[in-house]
C-alpha atoms as a PDB file:
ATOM      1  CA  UNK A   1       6.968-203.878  57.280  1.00  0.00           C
ATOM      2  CA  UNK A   2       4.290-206.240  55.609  1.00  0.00           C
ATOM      3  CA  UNK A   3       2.909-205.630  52.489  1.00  0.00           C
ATOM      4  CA  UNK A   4      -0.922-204.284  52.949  1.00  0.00           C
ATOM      5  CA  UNK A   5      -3.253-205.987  50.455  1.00  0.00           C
ATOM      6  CA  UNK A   6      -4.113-203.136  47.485  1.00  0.00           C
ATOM      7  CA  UNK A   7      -7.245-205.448  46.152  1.00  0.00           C
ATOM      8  CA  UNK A   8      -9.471-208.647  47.867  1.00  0.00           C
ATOM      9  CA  UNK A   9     -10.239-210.831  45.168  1.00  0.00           C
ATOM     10  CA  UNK A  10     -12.888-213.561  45.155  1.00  0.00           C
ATOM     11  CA  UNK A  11     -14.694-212.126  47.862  1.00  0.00           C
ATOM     12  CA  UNK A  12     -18.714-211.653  48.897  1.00  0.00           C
ATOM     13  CA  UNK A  13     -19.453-207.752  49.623  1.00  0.00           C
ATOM     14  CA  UNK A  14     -21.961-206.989  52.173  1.00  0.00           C
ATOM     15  CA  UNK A  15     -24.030-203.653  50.566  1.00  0.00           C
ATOM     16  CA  UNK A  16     -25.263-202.305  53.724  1.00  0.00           C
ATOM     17  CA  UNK A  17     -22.344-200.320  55.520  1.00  0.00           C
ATOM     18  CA  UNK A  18     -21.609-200.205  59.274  1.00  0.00           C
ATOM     19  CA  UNK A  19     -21.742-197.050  60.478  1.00  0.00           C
ATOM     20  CA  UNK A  20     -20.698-195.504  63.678  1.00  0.00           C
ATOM     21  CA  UNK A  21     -19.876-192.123  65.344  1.00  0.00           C
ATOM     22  CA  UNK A  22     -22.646-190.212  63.753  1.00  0.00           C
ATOM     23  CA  UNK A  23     -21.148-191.346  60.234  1.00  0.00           C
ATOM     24  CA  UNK A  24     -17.417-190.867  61.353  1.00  0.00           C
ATOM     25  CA  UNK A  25     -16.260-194.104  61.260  1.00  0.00           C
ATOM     26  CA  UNK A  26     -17.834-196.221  58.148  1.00  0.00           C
ATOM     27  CA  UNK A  27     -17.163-200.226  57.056  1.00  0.00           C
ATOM     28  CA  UNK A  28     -18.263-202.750  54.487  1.00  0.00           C
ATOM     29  CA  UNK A  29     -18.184-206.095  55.581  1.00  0.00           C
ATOM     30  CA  UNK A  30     -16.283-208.956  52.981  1.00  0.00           C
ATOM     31  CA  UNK A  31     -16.444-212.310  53.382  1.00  0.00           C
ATOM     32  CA  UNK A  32     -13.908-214.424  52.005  1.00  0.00           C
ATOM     33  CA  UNK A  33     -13.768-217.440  49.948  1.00  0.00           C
ATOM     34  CA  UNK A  34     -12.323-219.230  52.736  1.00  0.00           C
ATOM     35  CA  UNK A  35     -14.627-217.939  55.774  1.00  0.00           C
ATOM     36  CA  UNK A  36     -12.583-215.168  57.217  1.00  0.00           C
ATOM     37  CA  UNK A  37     -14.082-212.173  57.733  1.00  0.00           C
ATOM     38  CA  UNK A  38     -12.829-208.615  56.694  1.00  0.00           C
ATOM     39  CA  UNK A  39     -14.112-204.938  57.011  1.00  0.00           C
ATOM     40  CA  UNK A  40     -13.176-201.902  55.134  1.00  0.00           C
ATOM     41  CA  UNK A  41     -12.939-198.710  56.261  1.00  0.00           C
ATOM     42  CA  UNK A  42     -12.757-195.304  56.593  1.00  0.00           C
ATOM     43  CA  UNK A  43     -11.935-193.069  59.563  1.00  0.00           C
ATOM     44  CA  UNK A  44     -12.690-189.544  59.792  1.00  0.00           C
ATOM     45  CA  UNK A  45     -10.716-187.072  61.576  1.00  0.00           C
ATOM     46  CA  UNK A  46     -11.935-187.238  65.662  1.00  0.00           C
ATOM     47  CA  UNK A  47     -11.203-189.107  68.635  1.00  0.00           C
ATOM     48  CA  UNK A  48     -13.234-192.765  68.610  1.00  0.00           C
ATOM     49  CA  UNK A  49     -13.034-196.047  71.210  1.00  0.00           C
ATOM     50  CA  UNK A  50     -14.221-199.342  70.315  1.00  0.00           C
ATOM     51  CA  UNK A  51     -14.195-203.022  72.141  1.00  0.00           C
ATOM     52  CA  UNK A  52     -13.444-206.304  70.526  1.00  0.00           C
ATOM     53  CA  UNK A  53     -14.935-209.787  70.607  1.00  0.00           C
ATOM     54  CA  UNK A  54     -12.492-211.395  68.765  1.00  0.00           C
ATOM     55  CA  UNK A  55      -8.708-210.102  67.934  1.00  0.00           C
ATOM     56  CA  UNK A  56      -8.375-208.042  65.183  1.00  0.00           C
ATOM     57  CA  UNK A  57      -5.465-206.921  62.920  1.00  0.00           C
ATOM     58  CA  UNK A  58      -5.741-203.524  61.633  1.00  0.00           C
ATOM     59  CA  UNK A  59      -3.969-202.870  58.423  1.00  0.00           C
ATOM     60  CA  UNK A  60      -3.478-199.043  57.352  1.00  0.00           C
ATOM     61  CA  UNK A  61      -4.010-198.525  53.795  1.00  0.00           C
ATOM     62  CA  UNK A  62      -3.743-194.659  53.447  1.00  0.00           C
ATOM     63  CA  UNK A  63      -3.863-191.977  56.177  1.00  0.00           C
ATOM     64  CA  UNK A  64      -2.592-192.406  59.582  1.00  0.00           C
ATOM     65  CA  UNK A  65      -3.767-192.521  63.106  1.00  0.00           C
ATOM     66  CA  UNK A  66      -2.936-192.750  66.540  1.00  0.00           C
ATOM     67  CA  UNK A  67      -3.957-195.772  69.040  1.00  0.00           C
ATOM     68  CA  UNK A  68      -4.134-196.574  72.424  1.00  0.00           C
ATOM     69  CA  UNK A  69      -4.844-199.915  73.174  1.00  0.00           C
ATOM     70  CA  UNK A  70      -6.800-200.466  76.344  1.00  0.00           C
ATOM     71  CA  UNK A  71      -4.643-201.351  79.615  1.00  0.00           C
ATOM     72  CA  UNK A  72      -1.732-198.740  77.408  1.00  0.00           C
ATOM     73  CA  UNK A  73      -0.355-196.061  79.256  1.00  0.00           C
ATOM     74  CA  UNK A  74       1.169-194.570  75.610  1.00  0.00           C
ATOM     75  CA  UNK A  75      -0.522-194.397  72.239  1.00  0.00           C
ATOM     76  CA  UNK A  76       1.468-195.018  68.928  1.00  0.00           C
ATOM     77  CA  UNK A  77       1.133-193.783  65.231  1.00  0.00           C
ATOM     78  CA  UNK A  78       0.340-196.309  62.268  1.00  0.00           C
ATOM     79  CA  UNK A  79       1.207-194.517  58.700  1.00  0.00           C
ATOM     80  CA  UNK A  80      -0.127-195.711  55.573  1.00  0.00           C
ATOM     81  CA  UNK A  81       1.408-199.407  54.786  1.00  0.00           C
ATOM     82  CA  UNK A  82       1.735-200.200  59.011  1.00  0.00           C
ATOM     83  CA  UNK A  83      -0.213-202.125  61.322  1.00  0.00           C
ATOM     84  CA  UNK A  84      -1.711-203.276  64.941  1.00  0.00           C
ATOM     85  CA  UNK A  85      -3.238-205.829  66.299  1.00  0.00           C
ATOM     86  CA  UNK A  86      -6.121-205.653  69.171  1.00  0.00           C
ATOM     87  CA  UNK A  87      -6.645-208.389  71.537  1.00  0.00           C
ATOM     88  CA  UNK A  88      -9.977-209.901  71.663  1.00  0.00           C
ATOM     89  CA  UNK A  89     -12.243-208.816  74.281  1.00  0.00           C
ATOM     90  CA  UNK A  90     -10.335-205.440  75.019  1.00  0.00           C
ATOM     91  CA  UNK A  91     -10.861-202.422  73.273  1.00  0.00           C
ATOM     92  CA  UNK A  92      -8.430-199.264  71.818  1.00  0.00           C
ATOM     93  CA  UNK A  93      -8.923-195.637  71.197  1.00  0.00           C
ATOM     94  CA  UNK A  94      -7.947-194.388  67.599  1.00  0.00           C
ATOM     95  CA  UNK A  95      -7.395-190.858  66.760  1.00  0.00           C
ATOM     96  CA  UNK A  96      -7.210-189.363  63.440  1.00  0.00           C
ATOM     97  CA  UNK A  97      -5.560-186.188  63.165  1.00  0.00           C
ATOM     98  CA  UNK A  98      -6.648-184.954  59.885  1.00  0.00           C
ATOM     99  CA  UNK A  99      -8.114-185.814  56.566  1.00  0.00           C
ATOM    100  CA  UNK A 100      -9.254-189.599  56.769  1.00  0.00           C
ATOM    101  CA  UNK A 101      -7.473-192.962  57.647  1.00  0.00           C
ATOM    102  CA  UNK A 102      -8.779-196.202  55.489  1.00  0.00           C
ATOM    103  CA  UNK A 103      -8.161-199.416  56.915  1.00  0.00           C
ATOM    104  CA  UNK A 104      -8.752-203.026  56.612  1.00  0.00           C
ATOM    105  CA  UNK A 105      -9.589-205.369  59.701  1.00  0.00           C
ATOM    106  CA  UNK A 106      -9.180-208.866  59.810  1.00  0.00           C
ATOM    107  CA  UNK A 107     -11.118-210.774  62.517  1.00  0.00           C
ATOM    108  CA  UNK A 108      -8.902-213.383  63.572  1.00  0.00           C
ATOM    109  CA  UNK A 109     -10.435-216.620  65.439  1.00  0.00           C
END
């Protein structure tokens, strides 16, 4: 198991949150000192699909949910301290079961 980051430092904070699902699913964007790109998030509980441009590795920092990536026949459950990547240009279905799942995404190019 990798260790998921507990703090970003030396980062630029986008204020203005992304917000999907009615206000379900919410992001911040960060920027990094070195030009990668990060969101993070918070899930609440429902069923939600989304499509990628570019992969993206999705790091679960409390919670847990349940994803199917596209193409997947089965899903599989990320705790707290787990994660998944997403291929670019596909997609996955994430589930959260109860109370909320935060996350952190990395775009990877």
């Amino acid at each position: 198991m990798t260790s998921i980051p507990t703090q970003l430092n030396g980062v630029t904070a986008l204020t203005k949150a992304n917000v999907y699902f009615d206000g379900n699913v919410i992001s911040h964007t960060v920027l990094m000192a070195d030009g990668a790109k990060k969101t993070l998030g918070l899930i609440r509980p429902g069923s939600y699909h989304f499509n990628t441009g570019a992969t993206e590795l999705m790091e679960i920092v409390d919670g847990d949910c349940s994803v199917t990536l596209d193409g997947a026949k089965e899903s599989r459950l990320y705790a707290a301290g787990t994660q998944f990547r997403v291929p670019g240009n596909s997609g996955f279905q994430i589930e959260v079961g109860k109370g909320l799942c935060q996350y952190i995404c990395s775009f990877i190019v």
